[in-house]
Protein backbone atom coordinates (compact mmCIF):
# COMPACT_ATOMS: atom_id res chain seq x y z
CA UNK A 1 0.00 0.00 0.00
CA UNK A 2 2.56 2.26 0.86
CA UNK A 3 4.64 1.53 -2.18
CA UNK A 4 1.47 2.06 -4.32
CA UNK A 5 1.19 5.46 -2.14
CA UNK A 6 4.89 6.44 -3.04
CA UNK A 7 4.52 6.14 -6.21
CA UNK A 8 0.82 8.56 -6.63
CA UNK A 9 -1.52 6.26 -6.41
CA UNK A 10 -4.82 8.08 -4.74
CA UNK A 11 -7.85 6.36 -5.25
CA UNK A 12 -8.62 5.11 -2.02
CA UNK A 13 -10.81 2.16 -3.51
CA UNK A 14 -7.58 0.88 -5.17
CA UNK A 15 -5.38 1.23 -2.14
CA UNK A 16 -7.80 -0.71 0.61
CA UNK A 17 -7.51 -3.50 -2.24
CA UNK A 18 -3.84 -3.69 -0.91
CA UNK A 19 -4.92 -3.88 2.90
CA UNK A 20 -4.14 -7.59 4.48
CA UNK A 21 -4.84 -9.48 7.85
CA UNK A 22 -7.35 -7.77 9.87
CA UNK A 23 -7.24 -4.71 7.79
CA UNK A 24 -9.39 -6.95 5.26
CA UNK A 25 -12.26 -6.78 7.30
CA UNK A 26 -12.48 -2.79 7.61
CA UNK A 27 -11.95 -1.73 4.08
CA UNK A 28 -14.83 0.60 4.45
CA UNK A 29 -13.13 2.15 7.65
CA UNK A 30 -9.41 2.01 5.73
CA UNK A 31 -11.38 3.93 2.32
CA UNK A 32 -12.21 6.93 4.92
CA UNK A 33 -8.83 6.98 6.29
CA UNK A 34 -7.50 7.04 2.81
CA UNK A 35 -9.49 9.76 1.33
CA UNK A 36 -7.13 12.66 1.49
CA UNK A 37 -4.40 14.80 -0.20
CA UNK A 38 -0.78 13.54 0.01
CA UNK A 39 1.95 16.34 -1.08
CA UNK A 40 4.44 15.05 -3.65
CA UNK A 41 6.70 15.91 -0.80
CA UNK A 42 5.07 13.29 1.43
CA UNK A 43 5.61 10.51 -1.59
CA UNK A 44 8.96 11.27 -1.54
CA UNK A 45 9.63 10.85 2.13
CA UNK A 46 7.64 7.39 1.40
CA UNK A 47 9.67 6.52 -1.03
CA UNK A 48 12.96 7.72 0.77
CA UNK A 49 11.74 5.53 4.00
CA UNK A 50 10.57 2.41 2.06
CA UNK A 51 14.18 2.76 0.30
CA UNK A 52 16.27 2.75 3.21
CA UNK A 53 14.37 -0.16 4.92
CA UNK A 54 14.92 -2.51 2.18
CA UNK A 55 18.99 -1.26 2.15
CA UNK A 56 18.49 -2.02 6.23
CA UNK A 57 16.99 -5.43 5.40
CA UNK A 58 20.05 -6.27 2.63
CA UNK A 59 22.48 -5.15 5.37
CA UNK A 60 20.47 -7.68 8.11
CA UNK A 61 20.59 -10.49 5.74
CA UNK A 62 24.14 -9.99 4.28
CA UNK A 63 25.94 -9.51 8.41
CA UNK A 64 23.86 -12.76 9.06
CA UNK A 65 25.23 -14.83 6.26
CA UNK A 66 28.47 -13.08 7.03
CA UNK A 67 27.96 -14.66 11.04
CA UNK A 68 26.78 -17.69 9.77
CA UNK A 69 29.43 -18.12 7.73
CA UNK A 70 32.57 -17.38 10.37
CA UNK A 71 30.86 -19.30 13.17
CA UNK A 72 30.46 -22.48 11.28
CA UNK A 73 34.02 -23.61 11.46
CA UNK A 74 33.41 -23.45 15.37
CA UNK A 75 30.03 -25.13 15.34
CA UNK A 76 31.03 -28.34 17.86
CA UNK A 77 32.39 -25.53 20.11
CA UNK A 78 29.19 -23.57 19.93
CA UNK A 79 26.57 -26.85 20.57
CA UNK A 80 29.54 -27.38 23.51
CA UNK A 81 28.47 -24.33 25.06
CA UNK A 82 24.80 -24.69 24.27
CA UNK A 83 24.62 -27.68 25.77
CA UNK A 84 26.35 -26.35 29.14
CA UNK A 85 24.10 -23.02 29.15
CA UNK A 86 21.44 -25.62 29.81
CA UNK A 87 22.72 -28.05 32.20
CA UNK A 88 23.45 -24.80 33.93
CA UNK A 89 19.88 -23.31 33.62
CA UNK A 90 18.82 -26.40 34.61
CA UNK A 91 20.61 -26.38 37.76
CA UNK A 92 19.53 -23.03 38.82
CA UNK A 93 15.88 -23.96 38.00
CA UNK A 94 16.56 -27.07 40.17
CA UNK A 95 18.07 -25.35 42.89
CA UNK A 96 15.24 -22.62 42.77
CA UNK A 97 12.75 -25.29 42.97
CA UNK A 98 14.44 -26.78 45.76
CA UNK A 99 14.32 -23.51 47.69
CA UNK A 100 10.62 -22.26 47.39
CA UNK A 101 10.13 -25.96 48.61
CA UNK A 102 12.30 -25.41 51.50
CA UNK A 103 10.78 -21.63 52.08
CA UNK A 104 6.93 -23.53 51.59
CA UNK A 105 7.76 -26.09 54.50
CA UNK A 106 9.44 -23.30 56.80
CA UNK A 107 7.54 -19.92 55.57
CA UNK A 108 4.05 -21.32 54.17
CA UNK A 109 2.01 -18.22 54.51
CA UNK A 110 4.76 -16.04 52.98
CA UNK A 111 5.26 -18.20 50.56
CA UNK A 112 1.53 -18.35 49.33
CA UNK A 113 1.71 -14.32 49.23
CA UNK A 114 -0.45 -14.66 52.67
CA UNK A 115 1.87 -12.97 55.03
C-alpha cells in the first residue's frame, strides 16, 4: 500500500484493495482513512523511507550470512556451550525449585503471598 502510495496512487478504492490481515475486514473504515491529499513531498519521504528499509533489510541479511558463515568452522564448540548453558539453567531452576520448597515447609504463609 505504501509503495502504491509512493509512487501517486490516490484512489482510495484501489489502495484498501492492498490492505491484508485484519485490515481486510475494515476496508470501508481504511477507504475513509484514505481519502485525502498527500503532497508530492510526502511521496517522496515514502519513497525515501521504504528505500532505506529494504537497504536495512540487505544489510540484516548480508551480516547474518556473514555470522553464519565465520561461526560455522566453530560449530562443535558452539553446541559445547549450548549444551552447558542448559545443564546450567537447569541447575539453577533445580536449585530454585528446591528452595521455594524449602521456604513452603518453613515460611508457608509467605510463601503463598499470605503474610
Amino acid at each position: 500500500m505504501l509503495h502504491a502510495i509512493a509512487e501517486g496512487e490516490d484512489n482510495p478504492e484501489t489502495l484498501a484493495n492492498f490492505a491484508r490481515r485484519t485490515m481486510k475486514k475494515k476496508k470501508d473504515e481504511l477507504k475513509l482513512a484514505l481519502k485525502g491529499y498527500i503532497s508530492d513531498h510526502q511521496r517522496l519521504m515514502i519513497k525515501t523511507i521504504l528505500n532505506h528499509i529494504d537497504f536495512l533489510t540487505e544489510q540484516i541479511e548480508m551480516l547474518d550470512r556473514e555470522v553464519a558463515t565465520r561461526v560455522s568452522i566453530y560449530q562443535e564448540d558452539v553446541e559445547r556451550l549450548d549444551s552447558i548453558q542448559l545443564e546450567w539453567l537447569n541447575k539453577c531452576l533445580l536449585n530454585l525449585e528446591q528452595m521455594l520448597r524449602i521456604n513452603f515447609l518453613v515460611y508457608p504463609k509467605c510463601v503463598l503471598g499470605q503474610g
